[in-house]
C-alpha atoms as a PDB file:
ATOM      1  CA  UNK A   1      -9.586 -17.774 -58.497  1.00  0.00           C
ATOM      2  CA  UNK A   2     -10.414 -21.092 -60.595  1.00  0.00           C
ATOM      3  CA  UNK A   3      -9.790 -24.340 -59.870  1.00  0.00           C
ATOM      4  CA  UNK A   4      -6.895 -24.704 -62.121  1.00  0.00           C
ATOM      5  CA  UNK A   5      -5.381 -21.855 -60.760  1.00  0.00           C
ATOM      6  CA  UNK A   6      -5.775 -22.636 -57.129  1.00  0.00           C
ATOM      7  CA  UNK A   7      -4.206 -25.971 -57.995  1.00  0.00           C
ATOM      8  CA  UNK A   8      -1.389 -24.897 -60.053  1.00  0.00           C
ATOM      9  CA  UNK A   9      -0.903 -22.258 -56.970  1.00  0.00           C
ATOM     10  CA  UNK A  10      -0.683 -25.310 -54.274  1.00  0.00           C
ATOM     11  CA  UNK A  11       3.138 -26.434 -54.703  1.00  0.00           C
ATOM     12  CA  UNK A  12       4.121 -22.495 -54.053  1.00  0.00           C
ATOM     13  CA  UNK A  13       1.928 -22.991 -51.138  1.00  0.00           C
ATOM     14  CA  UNK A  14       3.371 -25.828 -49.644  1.00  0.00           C
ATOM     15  CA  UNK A  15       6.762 -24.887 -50.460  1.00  0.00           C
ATOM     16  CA  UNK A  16       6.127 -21.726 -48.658  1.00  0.00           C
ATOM     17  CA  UNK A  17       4.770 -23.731 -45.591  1.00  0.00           C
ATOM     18  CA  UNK A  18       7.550 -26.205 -45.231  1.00  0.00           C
ATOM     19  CA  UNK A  19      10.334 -23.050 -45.471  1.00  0.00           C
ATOM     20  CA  UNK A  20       8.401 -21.502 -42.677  1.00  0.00           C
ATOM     21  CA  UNK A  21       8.073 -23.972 -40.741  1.00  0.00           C
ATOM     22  CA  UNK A  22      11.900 -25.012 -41.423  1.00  0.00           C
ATOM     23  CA  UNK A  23      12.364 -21.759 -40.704  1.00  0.00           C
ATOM     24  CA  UNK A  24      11.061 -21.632 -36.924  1.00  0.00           C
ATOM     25  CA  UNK A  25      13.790 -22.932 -34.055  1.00  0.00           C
ATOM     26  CA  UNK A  26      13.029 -26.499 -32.599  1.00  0.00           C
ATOM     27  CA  UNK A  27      11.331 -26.697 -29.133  1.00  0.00           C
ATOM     28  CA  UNK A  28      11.843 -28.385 -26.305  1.00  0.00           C
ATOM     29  CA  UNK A  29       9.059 -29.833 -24.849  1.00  0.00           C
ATOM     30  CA  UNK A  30       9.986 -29.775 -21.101  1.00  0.00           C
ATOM     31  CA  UNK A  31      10.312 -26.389 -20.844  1.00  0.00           C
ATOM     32  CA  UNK A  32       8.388 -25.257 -24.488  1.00  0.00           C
ATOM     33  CA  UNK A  33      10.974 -22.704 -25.075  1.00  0.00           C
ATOM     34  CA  UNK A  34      14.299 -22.971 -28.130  1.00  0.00           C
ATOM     35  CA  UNK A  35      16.520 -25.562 -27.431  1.00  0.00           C
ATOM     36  CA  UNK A  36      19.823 -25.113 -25.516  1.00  0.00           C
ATOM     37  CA  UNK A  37      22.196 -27.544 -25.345  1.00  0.00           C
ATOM     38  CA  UNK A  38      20.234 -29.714 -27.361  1.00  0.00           C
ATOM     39  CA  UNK A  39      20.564 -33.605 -26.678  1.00  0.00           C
ATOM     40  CA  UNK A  40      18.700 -36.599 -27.745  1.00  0.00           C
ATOM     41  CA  UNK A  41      18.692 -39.860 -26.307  1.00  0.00           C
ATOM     42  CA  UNK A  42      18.800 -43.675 -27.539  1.00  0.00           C
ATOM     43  CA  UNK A  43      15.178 -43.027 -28.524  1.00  0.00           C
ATOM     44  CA  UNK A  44      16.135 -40.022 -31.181  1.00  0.00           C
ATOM     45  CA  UNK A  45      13.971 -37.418 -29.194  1.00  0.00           C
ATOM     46  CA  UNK A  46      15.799 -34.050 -28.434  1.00  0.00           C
ATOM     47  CA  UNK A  47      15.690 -31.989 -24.964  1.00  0.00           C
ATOM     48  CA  UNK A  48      17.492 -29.019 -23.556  1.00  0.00           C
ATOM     49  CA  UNK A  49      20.232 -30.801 -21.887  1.00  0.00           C
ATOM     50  CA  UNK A  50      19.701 -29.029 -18.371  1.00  0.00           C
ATOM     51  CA  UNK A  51      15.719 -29.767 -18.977  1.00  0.00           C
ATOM     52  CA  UNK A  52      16.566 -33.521 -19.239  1.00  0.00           C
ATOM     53  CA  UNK A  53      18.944 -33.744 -16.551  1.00  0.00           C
ATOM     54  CA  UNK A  54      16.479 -32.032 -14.108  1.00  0.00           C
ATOM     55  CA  UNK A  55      13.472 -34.475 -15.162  1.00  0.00           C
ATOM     56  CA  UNK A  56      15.254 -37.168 -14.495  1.00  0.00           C
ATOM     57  CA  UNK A  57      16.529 -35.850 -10.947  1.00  0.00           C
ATOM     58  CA  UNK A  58      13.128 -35.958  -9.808  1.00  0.00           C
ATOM     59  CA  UNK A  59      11.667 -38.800 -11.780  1.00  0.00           C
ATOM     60  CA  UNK A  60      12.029 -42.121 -10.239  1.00  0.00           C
ATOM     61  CA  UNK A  61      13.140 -43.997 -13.285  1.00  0.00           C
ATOM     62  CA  UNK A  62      15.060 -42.687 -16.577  1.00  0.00           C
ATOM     63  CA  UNK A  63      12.816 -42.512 -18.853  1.00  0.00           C
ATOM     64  CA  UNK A  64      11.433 -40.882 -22.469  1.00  0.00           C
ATOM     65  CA  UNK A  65       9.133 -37.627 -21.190  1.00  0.00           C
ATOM     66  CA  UNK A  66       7.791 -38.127 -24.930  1.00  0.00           C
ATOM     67  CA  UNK A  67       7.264 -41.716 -25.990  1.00  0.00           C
ATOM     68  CA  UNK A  68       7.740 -43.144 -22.236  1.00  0.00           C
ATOM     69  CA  UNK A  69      11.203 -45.566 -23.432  1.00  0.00           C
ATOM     70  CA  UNK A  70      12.297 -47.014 -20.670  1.00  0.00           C
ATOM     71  CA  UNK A  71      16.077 -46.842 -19.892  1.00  0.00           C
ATOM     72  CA  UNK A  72      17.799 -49.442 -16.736  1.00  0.00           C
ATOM     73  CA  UNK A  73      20.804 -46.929 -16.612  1.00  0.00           C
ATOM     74  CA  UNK A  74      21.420 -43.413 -17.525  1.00  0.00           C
ATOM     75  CA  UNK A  75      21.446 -43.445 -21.360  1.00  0.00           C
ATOM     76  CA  UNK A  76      24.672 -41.283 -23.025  1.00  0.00           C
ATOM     77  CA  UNK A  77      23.263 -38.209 -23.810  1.00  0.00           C
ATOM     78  CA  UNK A  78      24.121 -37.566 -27.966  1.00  0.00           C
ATOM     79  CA  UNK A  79      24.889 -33.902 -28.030  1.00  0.00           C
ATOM     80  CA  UNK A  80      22.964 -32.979 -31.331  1.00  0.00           C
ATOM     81  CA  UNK A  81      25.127 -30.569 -33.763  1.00  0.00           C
ATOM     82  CA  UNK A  82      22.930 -30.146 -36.229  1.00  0.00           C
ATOM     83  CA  UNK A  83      20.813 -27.886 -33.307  1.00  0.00           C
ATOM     84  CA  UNK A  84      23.605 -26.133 -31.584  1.00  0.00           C
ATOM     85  CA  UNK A  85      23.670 -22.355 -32.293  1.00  0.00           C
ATOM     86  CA  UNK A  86      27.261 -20.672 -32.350  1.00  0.00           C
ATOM     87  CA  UNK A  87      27.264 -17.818 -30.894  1.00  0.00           C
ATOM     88  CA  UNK A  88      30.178 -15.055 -30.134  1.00  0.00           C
ATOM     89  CA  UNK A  89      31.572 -14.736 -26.963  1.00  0.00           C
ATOM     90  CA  UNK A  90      29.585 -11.065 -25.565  1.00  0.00           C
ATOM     91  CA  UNK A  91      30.739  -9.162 -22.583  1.00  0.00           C
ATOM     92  CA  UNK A  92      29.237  -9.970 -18.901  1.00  0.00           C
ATOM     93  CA  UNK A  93      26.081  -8.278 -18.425  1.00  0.00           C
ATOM     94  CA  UNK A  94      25.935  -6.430 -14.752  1.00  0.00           C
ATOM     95  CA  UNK A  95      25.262  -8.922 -12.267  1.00  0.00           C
ATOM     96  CA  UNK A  96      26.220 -12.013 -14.645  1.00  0.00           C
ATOM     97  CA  UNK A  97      28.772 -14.657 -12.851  1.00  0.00           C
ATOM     98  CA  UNK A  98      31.141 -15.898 -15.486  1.00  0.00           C
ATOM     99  CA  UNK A  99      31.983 -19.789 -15.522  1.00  0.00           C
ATOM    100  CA  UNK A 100      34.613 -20.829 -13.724  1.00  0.00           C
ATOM    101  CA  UNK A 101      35.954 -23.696 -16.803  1.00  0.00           C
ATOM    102  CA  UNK A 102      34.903 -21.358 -19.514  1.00  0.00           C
ATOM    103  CA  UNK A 103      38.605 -19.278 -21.103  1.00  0.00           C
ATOM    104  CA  UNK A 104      36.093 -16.751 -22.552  1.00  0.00           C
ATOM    105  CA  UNK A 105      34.367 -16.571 -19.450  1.00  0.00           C
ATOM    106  CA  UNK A 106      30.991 -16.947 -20.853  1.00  0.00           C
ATOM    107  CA  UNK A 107      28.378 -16.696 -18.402  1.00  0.00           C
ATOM    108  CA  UNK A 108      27.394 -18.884 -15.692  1.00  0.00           C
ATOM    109  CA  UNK A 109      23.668 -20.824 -15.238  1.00  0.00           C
ATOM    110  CA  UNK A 110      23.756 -22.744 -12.890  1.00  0.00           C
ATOM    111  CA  UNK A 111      26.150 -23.483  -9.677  1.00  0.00           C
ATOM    112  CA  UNK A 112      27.166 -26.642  -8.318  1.00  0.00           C
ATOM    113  CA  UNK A 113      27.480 -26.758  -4.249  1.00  0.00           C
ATOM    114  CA  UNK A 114      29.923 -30.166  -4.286  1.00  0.00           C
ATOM    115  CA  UNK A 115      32.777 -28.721  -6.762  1.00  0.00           C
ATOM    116  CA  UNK A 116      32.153 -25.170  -5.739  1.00  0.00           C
ATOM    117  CA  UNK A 117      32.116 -23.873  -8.761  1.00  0.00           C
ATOM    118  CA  UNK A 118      29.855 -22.160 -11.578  1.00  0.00           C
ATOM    119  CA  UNK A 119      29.094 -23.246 -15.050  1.00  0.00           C
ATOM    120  CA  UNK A 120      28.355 -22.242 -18.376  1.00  0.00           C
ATOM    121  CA  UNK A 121      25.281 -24.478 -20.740  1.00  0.00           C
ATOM    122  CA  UNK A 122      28.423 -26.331 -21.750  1.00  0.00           C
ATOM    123  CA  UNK A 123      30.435 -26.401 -19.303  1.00  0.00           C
ATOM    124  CA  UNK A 124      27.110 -27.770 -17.178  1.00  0.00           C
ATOM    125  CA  UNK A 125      27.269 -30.559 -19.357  1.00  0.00           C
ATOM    126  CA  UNK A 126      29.098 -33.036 -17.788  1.00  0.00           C
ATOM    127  CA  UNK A 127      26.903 -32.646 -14.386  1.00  0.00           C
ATOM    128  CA  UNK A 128      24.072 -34.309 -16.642  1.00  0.00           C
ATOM    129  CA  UNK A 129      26.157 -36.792 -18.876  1.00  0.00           C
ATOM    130  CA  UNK A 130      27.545 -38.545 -15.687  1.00  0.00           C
ATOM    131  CA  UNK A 131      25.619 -39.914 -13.206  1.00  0.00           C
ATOM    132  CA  UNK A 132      27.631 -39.623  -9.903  1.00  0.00           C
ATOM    133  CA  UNK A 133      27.964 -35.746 -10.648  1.00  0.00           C
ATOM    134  CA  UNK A 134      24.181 -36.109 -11.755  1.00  0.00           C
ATOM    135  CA  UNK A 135      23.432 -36.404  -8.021  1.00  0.00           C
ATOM    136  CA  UNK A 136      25.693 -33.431  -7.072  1.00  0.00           C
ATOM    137  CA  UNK A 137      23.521 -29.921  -6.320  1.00  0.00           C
ATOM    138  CA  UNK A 138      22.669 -27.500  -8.785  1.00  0.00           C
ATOM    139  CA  UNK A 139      21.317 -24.356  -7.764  1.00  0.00           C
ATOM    140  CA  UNK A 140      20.738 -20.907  -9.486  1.00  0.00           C
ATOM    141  CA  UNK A 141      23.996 -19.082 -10.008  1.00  0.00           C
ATOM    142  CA  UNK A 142      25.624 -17.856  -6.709  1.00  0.00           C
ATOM    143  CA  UNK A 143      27.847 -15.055  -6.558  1.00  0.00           C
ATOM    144  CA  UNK A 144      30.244 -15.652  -4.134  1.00  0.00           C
ATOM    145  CA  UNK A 145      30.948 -19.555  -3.538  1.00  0.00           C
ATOM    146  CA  UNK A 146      32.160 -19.724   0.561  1.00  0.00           C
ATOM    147  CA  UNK A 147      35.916 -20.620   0.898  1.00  0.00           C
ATOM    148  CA  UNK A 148      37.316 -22.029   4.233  1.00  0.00           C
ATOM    149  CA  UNK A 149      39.357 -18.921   5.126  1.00  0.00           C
ATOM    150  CA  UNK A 150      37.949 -16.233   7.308  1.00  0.00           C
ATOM    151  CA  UNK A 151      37.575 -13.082   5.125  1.00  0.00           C
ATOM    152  CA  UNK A 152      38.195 -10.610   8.328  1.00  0.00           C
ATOM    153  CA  UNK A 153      41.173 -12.615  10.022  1.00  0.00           C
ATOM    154  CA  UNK A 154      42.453 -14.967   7.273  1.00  0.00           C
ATOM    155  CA  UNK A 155      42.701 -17.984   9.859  1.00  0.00           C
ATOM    156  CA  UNK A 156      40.739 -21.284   8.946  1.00  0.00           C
ATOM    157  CA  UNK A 157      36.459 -21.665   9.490  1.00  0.00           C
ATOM    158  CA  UNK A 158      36.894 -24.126  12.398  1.00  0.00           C
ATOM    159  CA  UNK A 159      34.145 -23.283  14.778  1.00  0.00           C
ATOM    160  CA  UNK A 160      30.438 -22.340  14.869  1.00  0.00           C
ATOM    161  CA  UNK A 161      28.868 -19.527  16.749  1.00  0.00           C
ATOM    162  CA  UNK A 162      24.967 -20.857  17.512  1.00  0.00           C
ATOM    163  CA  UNK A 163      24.538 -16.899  19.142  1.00  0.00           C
ATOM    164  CA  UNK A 164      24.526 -15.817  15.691  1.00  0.00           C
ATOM    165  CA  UNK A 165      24.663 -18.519  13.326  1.00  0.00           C
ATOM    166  CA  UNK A 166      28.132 -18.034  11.777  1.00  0.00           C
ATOM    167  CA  UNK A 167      30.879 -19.934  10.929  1.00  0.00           C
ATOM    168  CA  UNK A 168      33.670 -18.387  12.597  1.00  0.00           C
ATOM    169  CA  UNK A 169      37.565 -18.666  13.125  1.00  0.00           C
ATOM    170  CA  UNK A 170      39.369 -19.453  16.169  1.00  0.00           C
ATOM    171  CA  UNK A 171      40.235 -15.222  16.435  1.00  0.00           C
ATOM    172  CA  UNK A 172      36.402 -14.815  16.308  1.00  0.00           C
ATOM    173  CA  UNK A 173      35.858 -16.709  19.296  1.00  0.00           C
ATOM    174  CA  UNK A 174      37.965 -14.223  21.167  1.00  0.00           C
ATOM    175  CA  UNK A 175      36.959 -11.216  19.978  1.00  0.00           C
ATOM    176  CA  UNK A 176      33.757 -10.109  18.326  1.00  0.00           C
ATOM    177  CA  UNK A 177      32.085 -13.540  19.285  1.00  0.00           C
ATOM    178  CA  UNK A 178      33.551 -13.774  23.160  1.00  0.00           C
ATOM    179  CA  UNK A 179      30.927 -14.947  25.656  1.00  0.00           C
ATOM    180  CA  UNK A 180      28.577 -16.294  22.590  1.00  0.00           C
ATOM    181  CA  UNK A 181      27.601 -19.822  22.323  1.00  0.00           C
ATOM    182  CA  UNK A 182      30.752 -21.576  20.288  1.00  0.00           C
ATOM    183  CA  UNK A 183      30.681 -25.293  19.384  1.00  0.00           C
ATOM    184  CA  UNK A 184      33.407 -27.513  16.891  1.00  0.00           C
ATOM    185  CA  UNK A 185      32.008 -27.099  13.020  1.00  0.00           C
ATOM    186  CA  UNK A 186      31.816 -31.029  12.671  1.00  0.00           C
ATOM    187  CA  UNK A 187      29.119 -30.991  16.128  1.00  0.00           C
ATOM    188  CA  UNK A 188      27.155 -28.456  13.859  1.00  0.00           C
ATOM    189  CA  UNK A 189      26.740 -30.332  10.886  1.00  0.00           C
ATOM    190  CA  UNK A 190      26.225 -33.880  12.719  1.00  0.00           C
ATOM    191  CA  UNK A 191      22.880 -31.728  14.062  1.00  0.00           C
ATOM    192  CA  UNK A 192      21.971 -30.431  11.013  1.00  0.00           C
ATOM    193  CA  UNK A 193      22.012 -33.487   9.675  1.00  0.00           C
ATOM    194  CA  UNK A 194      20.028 -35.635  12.198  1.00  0.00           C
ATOM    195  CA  UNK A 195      17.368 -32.739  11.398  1.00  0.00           C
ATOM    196  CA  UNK A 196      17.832 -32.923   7.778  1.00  0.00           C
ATOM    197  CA  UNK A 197      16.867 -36.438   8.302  1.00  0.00           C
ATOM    198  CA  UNK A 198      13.990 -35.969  10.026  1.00  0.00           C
ATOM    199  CA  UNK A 199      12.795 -33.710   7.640  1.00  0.00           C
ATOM    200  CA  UNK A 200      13.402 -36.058   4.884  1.00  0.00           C
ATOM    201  CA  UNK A 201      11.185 -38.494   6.785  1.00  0.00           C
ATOM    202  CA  UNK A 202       8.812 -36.641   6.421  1.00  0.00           C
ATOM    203  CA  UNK A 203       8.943 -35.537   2.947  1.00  0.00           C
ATOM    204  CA  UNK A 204       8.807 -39.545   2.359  1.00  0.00           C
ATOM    205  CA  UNK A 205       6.174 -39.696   4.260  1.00  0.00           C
ATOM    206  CA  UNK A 206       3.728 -36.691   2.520  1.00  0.00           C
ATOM    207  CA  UNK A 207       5.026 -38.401  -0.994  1.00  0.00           C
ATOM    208  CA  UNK A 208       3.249 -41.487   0.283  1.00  0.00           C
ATOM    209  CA  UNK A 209       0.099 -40.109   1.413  1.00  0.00           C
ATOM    210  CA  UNK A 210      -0.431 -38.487  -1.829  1.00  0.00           C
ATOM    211  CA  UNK A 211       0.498 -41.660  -3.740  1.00  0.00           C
ATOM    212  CA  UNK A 212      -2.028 -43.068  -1.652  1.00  0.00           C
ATOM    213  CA  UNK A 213      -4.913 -40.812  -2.012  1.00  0.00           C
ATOM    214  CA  UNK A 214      -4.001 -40.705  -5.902  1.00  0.00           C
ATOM    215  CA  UNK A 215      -4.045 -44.479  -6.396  1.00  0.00           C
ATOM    216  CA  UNK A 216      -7.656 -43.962  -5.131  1.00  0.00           C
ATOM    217  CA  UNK A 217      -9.556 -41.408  -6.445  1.00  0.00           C
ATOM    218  CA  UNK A 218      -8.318 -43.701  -9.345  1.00  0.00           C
ATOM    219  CA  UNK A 219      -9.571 -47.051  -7.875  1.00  0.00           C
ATOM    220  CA  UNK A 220     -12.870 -45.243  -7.478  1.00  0.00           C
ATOM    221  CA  UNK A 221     -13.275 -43.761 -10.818  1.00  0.00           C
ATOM    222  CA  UNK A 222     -12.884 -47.465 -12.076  1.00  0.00           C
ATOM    223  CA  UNK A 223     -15.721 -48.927  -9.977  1.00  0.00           C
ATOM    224  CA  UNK A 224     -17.981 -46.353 -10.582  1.00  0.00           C
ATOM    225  CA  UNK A 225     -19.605 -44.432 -13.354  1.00  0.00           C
ATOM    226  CA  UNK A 226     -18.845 -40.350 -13.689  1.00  0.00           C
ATOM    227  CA  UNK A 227     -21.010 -37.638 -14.772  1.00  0.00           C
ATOM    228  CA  UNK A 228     -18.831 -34.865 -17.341  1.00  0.00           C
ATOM    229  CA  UNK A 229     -18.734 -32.634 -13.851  1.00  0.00           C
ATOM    230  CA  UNK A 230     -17.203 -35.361 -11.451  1.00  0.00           C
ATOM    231  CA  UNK A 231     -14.585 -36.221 -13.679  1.00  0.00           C
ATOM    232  CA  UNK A 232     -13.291 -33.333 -14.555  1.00  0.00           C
ATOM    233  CA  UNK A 233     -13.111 -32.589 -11.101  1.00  0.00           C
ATOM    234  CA  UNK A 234     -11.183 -35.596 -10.409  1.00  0.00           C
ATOM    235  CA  UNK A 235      -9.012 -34.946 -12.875  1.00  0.00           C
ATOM    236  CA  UNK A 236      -8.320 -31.382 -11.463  1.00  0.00           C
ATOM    237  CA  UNK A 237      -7.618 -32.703  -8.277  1.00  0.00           C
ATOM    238  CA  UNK A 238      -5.512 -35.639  -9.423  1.00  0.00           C
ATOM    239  CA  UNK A 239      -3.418 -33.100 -11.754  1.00  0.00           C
ATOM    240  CA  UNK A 240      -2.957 -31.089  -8.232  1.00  0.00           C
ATOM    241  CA  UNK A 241      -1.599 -34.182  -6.531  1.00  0.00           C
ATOM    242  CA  UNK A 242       0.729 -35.118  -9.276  1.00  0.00           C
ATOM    243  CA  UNK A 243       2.346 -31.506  -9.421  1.00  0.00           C
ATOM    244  CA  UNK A 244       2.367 -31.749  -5.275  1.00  0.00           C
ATOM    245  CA  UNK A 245       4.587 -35.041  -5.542  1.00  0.00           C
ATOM    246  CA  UNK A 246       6.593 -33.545  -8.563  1.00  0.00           C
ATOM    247  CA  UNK A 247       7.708 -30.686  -6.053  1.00  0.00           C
ATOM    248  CA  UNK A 248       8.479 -32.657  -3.300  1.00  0.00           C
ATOM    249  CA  UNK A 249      10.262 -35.437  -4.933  1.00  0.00           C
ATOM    250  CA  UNK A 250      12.098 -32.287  -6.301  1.00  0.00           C
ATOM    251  CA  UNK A 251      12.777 -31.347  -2.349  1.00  0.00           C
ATOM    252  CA  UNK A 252      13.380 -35.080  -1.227  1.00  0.00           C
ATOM    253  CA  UNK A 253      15.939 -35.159  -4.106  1.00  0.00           C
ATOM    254  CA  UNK A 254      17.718 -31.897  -2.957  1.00  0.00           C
ATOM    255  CA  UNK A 255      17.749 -33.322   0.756  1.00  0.00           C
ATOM    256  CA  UNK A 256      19.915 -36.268  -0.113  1.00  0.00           C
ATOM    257  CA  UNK A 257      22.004 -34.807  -2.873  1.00  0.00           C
ATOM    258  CA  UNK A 258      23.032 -32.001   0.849  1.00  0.00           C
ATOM    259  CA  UNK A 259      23.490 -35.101   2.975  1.00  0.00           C
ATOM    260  CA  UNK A 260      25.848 -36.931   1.138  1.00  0.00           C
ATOM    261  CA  UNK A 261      28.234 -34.089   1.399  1.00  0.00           C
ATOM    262  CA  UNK A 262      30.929 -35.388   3.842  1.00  0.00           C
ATOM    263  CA  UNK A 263      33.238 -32.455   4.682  1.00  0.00           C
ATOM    264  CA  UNK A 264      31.105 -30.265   7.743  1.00  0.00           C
ATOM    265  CA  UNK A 265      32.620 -26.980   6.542  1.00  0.00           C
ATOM    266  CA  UNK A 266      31.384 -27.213   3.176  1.00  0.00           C
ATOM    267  CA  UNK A 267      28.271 -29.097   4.527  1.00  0.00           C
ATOM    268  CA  UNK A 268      27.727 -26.217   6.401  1.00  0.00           C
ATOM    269  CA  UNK A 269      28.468 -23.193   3.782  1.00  0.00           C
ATOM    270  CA  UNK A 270      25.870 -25.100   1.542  1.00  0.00           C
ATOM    271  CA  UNK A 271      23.609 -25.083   4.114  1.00  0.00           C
ATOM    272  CA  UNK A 272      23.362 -21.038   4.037  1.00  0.00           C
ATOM    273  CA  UNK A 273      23.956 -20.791   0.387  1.00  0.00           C
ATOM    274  CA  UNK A 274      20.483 -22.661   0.073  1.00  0.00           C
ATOM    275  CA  UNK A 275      18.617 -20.888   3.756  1.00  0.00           C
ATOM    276  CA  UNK A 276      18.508 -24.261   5.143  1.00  0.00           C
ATOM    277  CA  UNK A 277      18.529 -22.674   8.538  1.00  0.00           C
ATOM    278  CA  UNK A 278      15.607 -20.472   7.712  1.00  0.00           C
ATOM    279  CA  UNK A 279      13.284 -23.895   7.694  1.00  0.00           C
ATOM    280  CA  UNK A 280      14.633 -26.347  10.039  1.00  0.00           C
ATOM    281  CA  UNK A 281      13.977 -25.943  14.076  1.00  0.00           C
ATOM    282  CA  UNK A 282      16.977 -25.921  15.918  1.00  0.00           C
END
């Protein structure tokens, strides 16, 4: 090919590269996957709104993932239209929970443990736009959300069997449970939550040490000259730490969004819906 035909070829070529490229869905990059829900924030970048709302759970201030902008309060989160994708309401898949707000019963992603319920992408939506249901907890979908009746005698969840770890009615106590070790619901939770506590405490207190040893490996690295080899291996390890206090800031976060539940029954019922008794010492 000449010259002047390569040139003369180069607006077909660009044109071609910008339709592609127009062509390809937007990413998020939280998650580095097609945008759903898309949002962006005072800053014009655009998240998944459910990749935003969980960054921000965790991080200790709200803040741009991308350019670092710095917001004092929970920015409104724009809902960006030009992004959304309509698509047709499609039959439940086997094993799919359908949303409990959606009329075409779309289905569910994620389940909240305070309103006992489970929610469509938008439906979910309002669980990150607000902050005091922003600290409610969201957990992968659950298929059977606990009520307060007792599904073999239909009397009210008022007592606790510690024999088997059940929440049982005041029927069970006299018949399938009789003899067991049987104490008031609200007794229950008040010790689950002095261990929850405890536990917490010491979530605090791992976050710390690894703050700790991070702020100096860093210190060090300033004072002192690094070969390729040492750096890179101090970058390693501070990457490690930094993922390490990601996940438990994640836990931490969990921990208090459970405590501040007030009613024991529900307290409780969350309790098994997550296996909190499967890592706490009684």
């Amino acid at each position: 090919m000449s010259a002047l035909s390569f040139l003369a070829s180069l607006p077909q070529v660009f044109a071609q590269t910008h339709k592609d490229l127009m062509s390809d869905p937007p990413e998020c990059c939280i998650c580095l996957d097609e945008l759903t829900s898309p949002v962006s924030l005072p800053c014009a970048h655009v998240f998944c709104l459910g990749c935003i709302g969980e960054y921000w759970k965790i991080s200790e201030a709200c803040q741009c993932p991308l350019c670092k902008a710095f917001f004092p309060t929970r920015p409104p989160l724009k809902t960006d239209q030009t992004l959304q994708t309509v698509e047709a309401a499609a039959p439940l898949k086997a094993g799919e929970v359908p949303c409990d707000s959606c009329p075409t019963k779309c289905p569910a992603v994620k389940s909240c443990l305070v309103c006992m319920a489970s929610y469509c992408a938008t439906h979910l939506e309002a669980h990150y736009q607000s902050e005091e249901l922003g600290r409610h907890l969201l957990v992968s979908v659950v298929k059977n959300l606990e009520d307060s009746v007792c599904k073999l005698h239909g009397k009210k969840l008022e007592r606790f069997c510690r024999s088997d770890r059940a929440l049982i009615c005041a029927m069970c106590a006299q018949t399938e449970h009789r003899s067991h070790h049987i104490i008031p619901i609200s007794l229950e939770a008040s010790k689950t939550k002095v261990r929850l506590k405890r536990r917490g405490t010491k979530l605090q207190q791992r976050i710390q040490e690894r703050l700790s040893k991070t702020e100096k490996i860093k210190l060090t690295a300033d004072l002192s000259g690094e070969s390729p080899k040492v750096s890179r291996q101090r970058n390693k390890e501070l990457k490690q730490l930094e993922e390490e206090i990601a996940e438990l800031r994640s836990r931490n976060a969990e921990l208090e969004q459970l405590l501040e539940i007030e009613d024991s029954l529900h307290f409780l019922q969350v309790c098994f819906l997550v296996n909190i008794f499967c890592s706490i010492k009684h």
